[in-house]
N, C-alpha and C. Protein backbone atom coordinates (compact mmCIF):
# COMPACT_ATOMS: atom_id res chain seq x y z
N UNK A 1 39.24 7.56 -57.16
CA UNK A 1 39.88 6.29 -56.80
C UNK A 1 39.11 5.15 -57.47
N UNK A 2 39.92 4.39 -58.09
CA UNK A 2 39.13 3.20 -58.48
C UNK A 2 38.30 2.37 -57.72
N UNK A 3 36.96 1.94 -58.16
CA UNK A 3 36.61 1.03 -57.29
C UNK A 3 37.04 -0.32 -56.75
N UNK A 4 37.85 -1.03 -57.20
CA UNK A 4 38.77 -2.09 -56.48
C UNK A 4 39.61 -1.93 -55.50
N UNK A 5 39.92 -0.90 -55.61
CA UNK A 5 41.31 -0.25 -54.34
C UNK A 5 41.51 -0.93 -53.31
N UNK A 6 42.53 -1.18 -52.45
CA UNK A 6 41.98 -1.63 -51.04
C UNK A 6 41.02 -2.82 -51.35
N UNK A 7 40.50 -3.38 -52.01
CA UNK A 7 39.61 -4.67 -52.02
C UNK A 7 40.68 -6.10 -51.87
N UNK A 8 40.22 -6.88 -51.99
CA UNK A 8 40.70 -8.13 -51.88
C UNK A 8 40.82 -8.68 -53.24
N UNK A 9 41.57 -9.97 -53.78
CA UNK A 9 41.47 -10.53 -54.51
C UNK A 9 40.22 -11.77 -54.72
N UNK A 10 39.71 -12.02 -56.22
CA UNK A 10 38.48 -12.74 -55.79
C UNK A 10 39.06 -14.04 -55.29
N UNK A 11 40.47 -14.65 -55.80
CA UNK A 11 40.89 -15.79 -55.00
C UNK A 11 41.19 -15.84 -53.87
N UNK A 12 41.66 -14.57 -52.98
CA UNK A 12 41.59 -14.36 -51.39
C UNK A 12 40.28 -14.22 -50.93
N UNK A 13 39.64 -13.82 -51.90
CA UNK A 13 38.30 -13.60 -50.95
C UNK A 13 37.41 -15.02 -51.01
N UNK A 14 37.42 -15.96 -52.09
CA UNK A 14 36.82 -17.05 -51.49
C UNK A 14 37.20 -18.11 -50.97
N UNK A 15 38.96 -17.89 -50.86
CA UNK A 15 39.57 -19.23 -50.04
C UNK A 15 39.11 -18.87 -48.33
N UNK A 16 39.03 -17.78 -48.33
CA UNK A 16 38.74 -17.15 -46.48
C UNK A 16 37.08 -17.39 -46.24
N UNK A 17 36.31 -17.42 -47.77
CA UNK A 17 34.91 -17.56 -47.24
C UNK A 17 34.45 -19.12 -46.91
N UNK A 18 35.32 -19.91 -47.95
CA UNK A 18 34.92 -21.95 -48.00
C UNK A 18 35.69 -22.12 -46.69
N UNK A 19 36.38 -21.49 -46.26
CA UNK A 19 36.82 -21.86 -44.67
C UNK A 19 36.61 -21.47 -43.54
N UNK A 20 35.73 -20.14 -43.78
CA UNK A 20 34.63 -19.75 -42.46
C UNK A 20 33.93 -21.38 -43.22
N UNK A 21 33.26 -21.16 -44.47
CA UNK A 21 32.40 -21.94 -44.35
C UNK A 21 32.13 -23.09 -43.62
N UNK A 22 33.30 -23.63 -43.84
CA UNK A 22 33.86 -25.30 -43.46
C UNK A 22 33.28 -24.93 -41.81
N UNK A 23 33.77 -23.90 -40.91
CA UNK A 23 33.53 -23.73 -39.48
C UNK A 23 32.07 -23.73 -39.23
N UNK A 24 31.49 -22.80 -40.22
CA UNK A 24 29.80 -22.59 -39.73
C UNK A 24 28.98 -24.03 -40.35
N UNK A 25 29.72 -25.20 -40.61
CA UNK A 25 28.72 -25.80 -41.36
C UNK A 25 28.55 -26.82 -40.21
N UNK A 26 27.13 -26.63 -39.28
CA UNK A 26 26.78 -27.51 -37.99
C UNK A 26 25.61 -27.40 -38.17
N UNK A 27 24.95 -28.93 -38.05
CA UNK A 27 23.98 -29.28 -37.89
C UNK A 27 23.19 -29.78 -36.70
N UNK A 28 23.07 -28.65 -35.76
CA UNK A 28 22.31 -28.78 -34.50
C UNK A 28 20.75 -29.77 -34.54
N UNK A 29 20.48 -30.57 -33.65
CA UNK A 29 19.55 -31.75 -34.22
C UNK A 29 17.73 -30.57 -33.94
N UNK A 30 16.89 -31.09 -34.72
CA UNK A 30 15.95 -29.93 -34.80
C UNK A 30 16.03 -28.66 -35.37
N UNK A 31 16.95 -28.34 -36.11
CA UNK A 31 17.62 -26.79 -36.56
C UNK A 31 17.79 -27.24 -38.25
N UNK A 32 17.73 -26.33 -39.11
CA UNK A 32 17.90 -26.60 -40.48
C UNK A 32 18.64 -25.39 -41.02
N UNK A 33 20.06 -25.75 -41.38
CA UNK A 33 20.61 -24.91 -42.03
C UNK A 33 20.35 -24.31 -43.43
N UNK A 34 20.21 -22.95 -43.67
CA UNK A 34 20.15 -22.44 -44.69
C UNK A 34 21.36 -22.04 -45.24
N UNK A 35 21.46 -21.98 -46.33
CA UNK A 35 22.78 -20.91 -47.77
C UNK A 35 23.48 -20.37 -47.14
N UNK A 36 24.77 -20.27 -46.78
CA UNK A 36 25.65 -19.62 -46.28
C UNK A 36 26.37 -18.16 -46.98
N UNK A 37 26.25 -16.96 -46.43
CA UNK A 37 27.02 -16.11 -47.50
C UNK A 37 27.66 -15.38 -47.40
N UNK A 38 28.92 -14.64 -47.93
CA UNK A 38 29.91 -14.17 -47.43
C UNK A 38 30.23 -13.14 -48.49
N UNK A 39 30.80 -11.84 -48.04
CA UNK A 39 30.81 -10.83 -48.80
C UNK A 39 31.99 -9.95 -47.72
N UNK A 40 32.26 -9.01 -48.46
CA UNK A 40 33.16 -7.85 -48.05
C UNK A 40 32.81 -7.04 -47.31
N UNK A 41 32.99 -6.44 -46.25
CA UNK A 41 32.38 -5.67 -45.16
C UNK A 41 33.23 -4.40 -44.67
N UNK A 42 33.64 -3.37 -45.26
CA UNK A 42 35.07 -2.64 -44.31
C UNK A 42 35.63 -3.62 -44.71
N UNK A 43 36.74 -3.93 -43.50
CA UNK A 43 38.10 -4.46 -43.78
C UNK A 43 38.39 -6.00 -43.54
N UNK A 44 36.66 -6.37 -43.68
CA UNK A 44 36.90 -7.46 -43.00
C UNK A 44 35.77 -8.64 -44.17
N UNK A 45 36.14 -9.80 -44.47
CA UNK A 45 35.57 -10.87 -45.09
C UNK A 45 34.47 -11.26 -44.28
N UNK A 46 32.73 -11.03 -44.56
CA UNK A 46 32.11 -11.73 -43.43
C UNK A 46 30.94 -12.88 -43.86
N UNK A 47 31.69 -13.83 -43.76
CA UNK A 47 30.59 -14.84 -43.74
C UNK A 47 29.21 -14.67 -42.76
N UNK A 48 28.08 -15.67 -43.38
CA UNK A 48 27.06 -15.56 -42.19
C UNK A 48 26.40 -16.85 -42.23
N UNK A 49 26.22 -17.04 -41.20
CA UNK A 49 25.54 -18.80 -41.40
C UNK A 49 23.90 -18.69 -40.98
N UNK A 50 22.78 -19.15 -41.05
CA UNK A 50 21.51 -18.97 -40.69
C UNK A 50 20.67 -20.12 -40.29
N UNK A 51 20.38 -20.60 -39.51
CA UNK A 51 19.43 -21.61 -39.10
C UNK A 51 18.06 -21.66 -38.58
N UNK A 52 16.92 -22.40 -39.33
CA UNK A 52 15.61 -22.35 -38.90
C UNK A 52 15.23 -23.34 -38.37
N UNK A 53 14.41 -23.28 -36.98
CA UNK A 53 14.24 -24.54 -36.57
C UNK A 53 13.03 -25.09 -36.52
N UNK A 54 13.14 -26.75 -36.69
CA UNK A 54 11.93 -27.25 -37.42
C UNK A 54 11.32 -28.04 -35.99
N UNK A 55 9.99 -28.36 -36.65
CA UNK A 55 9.38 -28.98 -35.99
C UNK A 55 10.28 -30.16 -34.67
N UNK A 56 9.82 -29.47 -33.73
CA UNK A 56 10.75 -30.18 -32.08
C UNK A 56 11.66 -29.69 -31.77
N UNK A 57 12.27 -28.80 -32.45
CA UNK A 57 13.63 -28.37 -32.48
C UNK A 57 13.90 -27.55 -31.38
N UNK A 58 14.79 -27.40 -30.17
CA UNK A 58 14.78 -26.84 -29.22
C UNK A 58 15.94 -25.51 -29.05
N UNK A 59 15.75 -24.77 -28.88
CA UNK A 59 16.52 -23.97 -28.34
C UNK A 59 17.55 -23.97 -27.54
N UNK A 60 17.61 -24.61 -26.72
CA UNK A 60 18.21 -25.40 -25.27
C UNK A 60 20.32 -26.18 -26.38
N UNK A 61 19.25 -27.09 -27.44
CA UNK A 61 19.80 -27.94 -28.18
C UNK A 61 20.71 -26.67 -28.90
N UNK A 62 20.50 -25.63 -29.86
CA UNK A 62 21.24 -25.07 -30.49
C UNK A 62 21.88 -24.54 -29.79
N UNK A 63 21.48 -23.73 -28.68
CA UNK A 63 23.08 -23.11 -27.38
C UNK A 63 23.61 -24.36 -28.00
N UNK A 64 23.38 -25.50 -27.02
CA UNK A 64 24.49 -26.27 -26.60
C UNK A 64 25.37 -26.61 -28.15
N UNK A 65 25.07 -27.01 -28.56
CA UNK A 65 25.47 -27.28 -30.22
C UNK A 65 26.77 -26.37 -30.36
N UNK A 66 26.30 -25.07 -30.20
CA UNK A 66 26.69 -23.53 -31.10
C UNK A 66 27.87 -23.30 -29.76
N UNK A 67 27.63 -23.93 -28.47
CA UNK A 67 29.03 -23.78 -27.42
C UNK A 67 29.84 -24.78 -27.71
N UNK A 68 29.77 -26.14 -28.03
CA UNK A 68 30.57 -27.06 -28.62
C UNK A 68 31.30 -26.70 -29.34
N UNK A 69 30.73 -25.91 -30.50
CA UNK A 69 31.23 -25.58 -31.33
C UNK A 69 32.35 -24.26 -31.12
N UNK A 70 32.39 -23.50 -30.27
CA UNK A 70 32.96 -22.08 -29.95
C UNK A 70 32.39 -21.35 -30.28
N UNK A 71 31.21 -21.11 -30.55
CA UNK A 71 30.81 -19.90 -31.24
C UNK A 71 29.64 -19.75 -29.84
N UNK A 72 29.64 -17.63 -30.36
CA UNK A 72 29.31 -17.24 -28.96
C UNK A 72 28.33 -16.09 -28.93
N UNK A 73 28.52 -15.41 -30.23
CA UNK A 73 28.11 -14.42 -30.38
C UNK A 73 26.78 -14.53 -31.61
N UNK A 74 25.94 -15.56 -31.05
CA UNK A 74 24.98 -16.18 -31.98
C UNK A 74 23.83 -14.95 -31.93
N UNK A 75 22.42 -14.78 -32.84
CA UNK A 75 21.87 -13.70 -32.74
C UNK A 75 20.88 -14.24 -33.05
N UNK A 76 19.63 -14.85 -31.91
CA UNK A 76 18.30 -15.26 -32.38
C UNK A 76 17.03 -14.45 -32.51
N UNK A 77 16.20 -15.27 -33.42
CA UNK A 77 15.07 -14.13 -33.74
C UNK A 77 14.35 -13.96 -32.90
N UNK A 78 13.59 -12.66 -32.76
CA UNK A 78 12.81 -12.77 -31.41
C UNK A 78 11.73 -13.53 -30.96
N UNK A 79 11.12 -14.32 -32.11
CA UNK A 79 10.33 -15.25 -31.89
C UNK A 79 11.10 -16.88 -31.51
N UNK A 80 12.34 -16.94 -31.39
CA UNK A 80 13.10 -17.92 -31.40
C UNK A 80 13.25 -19.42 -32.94
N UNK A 81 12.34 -18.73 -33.47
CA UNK A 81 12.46 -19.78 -34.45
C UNK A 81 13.50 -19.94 -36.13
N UNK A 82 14.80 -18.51 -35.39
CA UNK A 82 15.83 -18.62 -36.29
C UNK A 82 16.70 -18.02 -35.62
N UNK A 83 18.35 -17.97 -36.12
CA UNK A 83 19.19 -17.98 -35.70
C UNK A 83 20.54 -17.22 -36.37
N UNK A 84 21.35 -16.65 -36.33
CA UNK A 84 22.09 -16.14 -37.44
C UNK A 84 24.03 -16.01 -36.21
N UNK A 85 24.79 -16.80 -37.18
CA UNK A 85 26.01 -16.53 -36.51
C UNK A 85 26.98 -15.51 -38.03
N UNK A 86 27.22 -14.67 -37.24
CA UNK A 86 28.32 -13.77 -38.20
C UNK A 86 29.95 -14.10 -38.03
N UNK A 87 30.70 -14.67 -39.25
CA UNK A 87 31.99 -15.13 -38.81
C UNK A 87 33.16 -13.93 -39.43
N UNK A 88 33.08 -12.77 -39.31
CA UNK A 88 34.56 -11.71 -39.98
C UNK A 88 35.36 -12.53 -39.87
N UNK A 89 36.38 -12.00 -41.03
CA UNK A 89 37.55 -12.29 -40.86
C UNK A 89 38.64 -10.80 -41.38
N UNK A 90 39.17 -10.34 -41.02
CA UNK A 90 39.91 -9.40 -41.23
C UNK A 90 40.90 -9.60 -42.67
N UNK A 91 40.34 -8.97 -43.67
CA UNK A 91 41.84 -9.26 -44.83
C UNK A 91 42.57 -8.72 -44.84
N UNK A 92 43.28 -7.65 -44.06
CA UNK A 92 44.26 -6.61 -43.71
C UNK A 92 44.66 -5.67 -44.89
N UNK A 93 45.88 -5.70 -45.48
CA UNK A 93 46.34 -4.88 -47.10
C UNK A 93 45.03 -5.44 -48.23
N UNK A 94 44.51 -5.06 -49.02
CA UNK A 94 43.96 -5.22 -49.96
C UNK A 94 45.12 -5.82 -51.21
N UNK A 95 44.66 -6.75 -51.93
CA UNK A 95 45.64 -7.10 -53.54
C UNK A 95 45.54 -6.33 -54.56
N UNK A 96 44.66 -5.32 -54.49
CA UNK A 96 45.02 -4.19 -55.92
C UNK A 96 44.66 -3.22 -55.52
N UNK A 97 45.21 -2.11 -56.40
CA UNK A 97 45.68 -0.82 -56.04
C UNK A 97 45.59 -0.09 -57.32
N UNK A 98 45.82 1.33 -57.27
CA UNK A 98 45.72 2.33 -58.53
C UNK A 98 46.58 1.57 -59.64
N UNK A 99 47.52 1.03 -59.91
CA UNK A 99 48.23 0.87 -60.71
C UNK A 99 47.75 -0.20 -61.97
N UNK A 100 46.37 -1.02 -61.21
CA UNK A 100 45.90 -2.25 -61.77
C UNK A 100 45.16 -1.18 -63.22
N UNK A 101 45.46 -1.59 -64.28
CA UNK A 101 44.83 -0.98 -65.54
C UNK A 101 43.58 -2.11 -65.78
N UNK A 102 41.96 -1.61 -65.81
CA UNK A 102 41.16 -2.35 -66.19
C UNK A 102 40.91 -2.01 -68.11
N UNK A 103 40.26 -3.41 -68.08
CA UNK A 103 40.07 -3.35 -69.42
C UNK A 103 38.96 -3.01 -70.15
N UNK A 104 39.00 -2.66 -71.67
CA UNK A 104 37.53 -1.52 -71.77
C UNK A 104 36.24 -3.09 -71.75
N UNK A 105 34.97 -2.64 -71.78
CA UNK A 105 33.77 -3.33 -71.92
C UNK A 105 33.64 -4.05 -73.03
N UNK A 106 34.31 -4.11 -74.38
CA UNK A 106 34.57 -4.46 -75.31
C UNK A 106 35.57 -5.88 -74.89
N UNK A 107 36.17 -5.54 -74.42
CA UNK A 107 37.72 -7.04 -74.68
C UNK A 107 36.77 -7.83 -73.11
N UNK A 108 36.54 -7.15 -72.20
CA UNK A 108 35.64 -7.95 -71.11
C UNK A 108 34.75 -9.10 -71.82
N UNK A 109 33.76 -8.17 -72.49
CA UNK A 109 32.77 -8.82 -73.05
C UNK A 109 32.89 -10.22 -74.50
N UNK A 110 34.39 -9.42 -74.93
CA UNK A 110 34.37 -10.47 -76.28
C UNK A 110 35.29 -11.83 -74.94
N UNK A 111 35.86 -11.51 -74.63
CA UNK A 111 37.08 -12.15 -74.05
C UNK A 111 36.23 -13.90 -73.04
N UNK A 112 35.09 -13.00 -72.08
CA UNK A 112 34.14 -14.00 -71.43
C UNK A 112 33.26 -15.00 -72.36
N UNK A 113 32.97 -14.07 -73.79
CA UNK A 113 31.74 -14.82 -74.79
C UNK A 113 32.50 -15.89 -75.33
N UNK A 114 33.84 -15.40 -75.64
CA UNK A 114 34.76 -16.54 -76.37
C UNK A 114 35.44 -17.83 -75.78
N UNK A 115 35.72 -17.31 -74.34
CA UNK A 115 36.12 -18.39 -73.43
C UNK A 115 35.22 -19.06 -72.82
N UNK A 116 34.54 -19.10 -72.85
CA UNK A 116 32.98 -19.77 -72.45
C UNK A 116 31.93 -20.14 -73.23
N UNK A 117 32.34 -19.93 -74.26
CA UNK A 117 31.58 -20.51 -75.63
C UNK A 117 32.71 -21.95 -75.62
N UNK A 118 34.11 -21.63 -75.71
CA UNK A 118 35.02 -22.68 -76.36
C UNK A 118 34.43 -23.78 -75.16
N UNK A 119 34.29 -23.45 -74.33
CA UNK A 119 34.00 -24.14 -73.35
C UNK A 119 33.07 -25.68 -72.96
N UNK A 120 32.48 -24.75 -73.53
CA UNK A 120 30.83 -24.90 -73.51
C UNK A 120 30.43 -24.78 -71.80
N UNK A 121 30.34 -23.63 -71.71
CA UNK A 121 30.04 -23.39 -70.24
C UNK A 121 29.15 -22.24 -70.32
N UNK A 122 28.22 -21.89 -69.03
CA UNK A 122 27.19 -21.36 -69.34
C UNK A 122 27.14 -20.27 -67.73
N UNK A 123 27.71 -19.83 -67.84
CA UNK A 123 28.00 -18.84 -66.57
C UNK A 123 27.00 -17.39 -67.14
N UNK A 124 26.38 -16.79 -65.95
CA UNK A 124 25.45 -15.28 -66.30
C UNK A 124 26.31 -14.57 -66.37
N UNK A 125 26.70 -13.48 -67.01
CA UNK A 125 27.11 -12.19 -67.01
C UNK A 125 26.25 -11.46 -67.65
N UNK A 126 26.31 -10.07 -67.11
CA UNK A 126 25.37 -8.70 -67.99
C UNK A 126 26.49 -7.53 -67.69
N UNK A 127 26.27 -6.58 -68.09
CA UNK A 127 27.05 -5.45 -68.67
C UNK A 127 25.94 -4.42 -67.66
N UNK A 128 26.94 -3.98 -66.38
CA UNK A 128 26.02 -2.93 -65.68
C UNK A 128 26.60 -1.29 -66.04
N UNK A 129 25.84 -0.51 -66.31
CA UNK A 129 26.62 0.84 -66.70
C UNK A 129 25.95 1.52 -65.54
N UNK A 130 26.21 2.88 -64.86
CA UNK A 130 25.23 4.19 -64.06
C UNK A 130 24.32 4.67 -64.86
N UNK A 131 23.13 4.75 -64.20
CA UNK A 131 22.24 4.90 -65.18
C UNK A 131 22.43 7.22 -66.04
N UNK A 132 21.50 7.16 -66.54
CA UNK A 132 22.05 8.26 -67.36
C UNK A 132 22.08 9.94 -65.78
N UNK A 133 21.18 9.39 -65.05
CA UNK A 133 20.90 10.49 -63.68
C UNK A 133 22.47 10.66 -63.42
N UNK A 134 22.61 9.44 -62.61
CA UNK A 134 23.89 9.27 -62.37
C UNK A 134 25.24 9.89 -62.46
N UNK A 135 25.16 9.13 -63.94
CA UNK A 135 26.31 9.84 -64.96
C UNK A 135 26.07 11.43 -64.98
N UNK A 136 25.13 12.11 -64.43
CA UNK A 136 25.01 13.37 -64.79
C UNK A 136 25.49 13.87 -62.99
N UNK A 137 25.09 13.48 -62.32
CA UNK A 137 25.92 13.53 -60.83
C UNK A 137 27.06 13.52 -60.60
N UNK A 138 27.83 12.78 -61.34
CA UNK A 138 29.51 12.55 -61.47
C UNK A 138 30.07 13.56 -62.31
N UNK A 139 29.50 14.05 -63.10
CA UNK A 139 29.85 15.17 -64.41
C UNK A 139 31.43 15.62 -63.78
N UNK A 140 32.34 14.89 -64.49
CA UNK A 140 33.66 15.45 -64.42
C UNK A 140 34.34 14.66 -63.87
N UNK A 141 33.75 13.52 -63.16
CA UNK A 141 34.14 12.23 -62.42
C UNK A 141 34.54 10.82 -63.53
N UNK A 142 35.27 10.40 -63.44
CA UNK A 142 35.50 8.87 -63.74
C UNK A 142 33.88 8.01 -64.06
N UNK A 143 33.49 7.45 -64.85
CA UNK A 143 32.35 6.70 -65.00
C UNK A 143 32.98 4.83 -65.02
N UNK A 144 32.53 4.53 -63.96
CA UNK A 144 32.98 2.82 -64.00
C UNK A 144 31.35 2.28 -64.54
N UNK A 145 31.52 1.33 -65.42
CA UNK A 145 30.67 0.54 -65.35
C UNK A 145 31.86 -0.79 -65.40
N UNK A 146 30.81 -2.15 -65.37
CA UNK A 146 31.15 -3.33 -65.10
C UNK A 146 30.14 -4.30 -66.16
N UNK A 147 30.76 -5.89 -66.10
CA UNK A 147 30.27 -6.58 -66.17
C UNK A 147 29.48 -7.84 -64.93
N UNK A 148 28.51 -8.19 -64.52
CA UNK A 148 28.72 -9.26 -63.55
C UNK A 148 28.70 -10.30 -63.83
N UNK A 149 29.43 -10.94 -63.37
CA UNK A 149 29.96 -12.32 -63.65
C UNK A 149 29.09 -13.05 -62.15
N UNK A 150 28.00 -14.26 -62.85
CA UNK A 150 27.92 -15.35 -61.83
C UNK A 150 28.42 -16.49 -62.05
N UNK A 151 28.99 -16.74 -61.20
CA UNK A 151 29.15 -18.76 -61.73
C UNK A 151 28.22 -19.36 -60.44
N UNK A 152 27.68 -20.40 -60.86
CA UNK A 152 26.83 -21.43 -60.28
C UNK A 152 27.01 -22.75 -60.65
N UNK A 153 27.82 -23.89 -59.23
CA UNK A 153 27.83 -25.16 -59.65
C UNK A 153 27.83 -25.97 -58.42
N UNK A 154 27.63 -27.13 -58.69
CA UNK A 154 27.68 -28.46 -57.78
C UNK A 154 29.25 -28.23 -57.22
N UNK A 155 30.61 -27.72 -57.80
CA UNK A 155 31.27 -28.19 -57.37
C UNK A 155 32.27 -26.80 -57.12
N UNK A 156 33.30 -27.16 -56.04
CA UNK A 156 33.96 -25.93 -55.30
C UNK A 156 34.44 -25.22 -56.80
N UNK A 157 34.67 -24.00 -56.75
CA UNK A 157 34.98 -22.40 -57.54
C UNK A 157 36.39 -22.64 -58.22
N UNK A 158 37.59 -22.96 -57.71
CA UNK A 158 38.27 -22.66 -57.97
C UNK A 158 39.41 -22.36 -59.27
N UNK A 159 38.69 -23.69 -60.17
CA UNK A 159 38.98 -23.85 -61.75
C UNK A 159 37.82 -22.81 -62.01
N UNK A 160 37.45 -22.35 -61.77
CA UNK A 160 36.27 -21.73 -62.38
C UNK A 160 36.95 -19.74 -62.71
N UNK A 161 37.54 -19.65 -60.89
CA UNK A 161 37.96 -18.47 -60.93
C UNK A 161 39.30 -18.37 -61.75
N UNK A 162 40.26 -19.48 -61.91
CA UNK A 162 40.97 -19.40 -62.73
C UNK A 162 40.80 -19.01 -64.19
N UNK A 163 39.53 -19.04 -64.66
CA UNK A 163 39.01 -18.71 -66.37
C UNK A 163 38.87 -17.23 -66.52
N UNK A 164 39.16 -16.58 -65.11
CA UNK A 164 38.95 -15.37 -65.51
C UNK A 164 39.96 -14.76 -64.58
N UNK A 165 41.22 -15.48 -64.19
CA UNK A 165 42.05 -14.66 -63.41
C UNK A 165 43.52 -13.87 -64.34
N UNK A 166 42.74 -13.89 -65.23
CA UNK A 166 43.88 -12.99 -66.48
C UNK A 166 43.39 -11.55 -66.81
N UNK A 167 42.01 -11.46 -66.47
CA UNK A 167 41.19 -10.33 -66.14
C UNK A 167 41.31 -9.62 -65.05
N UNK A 168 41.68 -7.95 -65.39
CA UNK A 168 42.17 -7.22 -64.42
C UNK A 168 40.56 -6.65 -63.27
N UNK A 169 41.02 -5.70 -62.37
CA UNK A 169 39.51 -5.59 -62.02
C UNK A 169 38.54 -6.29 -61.71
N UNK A 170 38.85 -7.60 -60.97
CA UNK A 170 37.91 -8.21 -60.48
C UNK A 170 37.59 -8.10 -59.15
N UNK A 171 36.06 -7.98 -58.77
CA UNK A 171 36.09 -7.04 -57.44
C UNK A 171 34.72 -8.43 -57.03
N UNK A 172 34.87 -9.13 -55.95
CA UNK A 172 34.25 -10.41 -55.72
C UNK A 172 32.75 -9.24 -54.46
N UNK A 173 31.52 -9.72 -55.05
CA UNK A 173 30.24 -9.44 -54.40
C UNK A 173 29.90 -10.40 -53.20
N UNK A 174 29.70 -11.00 -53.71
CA UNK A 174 28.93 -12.34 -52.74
C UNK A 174 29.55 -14.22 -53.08
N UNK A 175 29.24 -14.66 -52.21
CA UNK A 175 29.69 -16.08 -52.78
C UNK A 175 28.58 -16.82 -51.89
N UNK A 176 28.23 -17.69 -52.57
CA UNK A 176 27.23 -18.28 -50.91
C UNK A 176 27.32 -19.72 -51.36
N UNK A 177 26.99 -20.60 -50.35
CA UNK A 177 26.81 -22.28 -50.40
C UNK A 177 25.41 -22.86 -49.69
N UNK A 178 25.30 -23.56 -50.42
CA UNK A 178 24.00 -24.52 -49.76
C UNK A 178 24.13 -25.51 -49.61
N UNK A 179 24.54 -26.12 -48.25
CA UNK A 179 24.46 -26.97 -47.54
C UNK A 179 23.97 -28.21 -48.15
N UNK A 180 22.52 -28.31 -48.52
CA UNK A 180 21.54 -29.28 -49.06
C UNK A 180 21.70 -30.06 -50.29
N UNK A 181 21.49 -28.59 -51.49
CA UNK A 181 21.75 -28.74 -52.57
C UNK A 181 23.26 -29.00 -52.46
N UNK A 182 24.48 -28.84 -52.39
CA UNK A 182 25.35 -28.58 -52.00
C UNK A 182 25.94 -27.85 -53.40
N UNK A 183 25.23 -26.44 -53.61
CA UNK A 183 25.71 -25.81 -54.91
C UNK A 183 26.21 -24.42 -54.48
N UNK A 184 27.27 -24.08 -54.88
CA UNK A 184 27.92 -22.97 -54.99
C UNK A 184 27.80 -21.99 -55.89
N UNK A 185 27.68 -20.41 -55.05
CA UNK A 185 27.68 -19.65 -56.24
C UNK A 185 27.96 -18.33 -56.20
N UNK A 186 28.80 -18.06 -56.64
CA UNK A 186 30.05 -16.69 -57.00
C UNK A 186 29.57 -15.57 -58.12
N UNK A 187 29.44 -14.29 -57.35
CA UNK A 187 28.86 -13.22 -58.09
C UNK A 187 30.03 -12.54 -57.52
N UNK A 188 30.48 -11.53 -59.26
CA UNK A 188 31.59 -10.79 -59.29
C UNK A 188 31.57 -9.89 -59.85
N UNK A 189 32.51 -8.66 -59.98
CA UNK A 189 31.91 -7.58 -60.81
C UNK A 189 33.36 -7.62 -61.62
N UNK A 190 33.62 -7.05 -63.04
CA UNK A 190 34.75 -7.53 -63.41
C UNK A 190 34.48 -5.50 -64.24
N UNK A 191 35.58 -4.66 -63.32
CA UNK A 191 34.98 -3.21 -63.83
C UNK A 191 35.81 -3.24 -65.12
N UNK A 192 35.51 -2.23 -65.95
CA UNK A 192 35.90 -1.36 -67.10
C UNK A 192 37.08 -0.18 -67.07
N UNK A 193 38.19 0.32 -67.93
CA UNK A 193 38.61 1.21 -68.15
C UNK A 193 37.36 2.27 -67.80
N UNK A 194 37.79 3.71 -67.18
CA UNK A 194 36.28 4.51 -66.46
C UNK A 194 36.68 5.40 -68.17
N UNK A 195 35.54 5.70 -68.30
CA UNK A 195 35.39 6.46 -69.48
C UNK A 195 34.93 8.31 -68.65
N UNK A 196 35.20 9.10 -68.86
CA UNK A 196 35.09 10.16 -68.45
C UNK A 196 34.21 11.29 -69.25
N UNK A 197 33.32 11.73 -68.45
CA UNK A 197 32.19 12.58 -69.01
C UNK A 197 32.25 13.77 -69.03
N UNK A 198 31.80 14.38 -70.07
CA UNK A 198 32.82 15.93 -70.15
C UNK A 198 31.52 16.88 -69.64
């Protein structure tokens, strides 16, 4: 089975994560929010929000904060001086399926260098393959490798995911936000036609 199957789309998967986000973003007084991050879990989208609390910062204060807010199922450290709320969201059907044809490592690779050169944009990608053990474990199996795609910016994703939504096989890792900095940043895996090992 391909590895995308049943997954989500990367544009479903980060319109559901910037809107947990939007919910977990509270600033309890004495408490300091950290990077927010959200990834695929089973069947479900799960953001996570994290807070450390600073000098004066009370405990007492974040309940109350975190009940204002509805949230209930908060999880503090045992020393009390952090905090972690988990927000799922269920994506139900997955957006691709066996039928999605990925493209080989070649047209991935020229296709990102060229559209992002014209650009002038400066996004990470690397070329992940199984290492050679691996490939010898699967012997007779499908071999996926990928490219990963990060983008990192000051400003929300969404022109961004459009530069690469002509690209089949995109299977979304992580996305996270920082509050502070207020920079965003989207790690993706964009797989390969599986080449097969005889």
């Amino acid at each position: 089975i391909p590895p995308w199957v049943g997954l989500p789309s990367t544009e479903r998967f980060y319109e559901i994560c910037a809107r947990s986000f939007q919910e977990l973003l509270i600033f309890p007084t004495g408490w300091r929010q950290q990077p927010m991050t959200c990834s695929v879990s089973g069947d479900s989208i799960v953001a996570q929000a994290t807070w450390r609390r600073e000098s004066g910062g009370r405990v007492s204060w974040f309940l109350a904060t975190m009940e204002d807010a509805g949230f209930e199922n908060i999880g503090l450290d045992s020393n009390l001086d952090g905090a972690t709320i988990p927000l799922p969201e269920p994506f139900g059907e997955g957006d691709m399926d066996k039928s999605l044809r990925a493209l080989s490592a070649q047209e991935v690779s020229e296709t990102l260098t060229l559209r992002f050169d014209t650009l002038d944009l400066s996004p990470g990608f690397r070329l992940v393959a199984p290492r050679p053990d691996q490939a010898r474990e699967q012997e007779g199996q499908p071999i996926w490798s990928y490219h990963e795609l990060t983008f990192r910016e000051s400003t929300p994703l969404q022109e961004y995911l459009k530069l690469v939504s002509d690209i089949p096989a995109r299977v979304p890792e992580q996305l996270t936000y920082d509050p502070y900095n207020q920079t965003w940043t989207m790690v993706m895996r964009l797989y390969h036609e599986a080449r097969q090992d005889e």
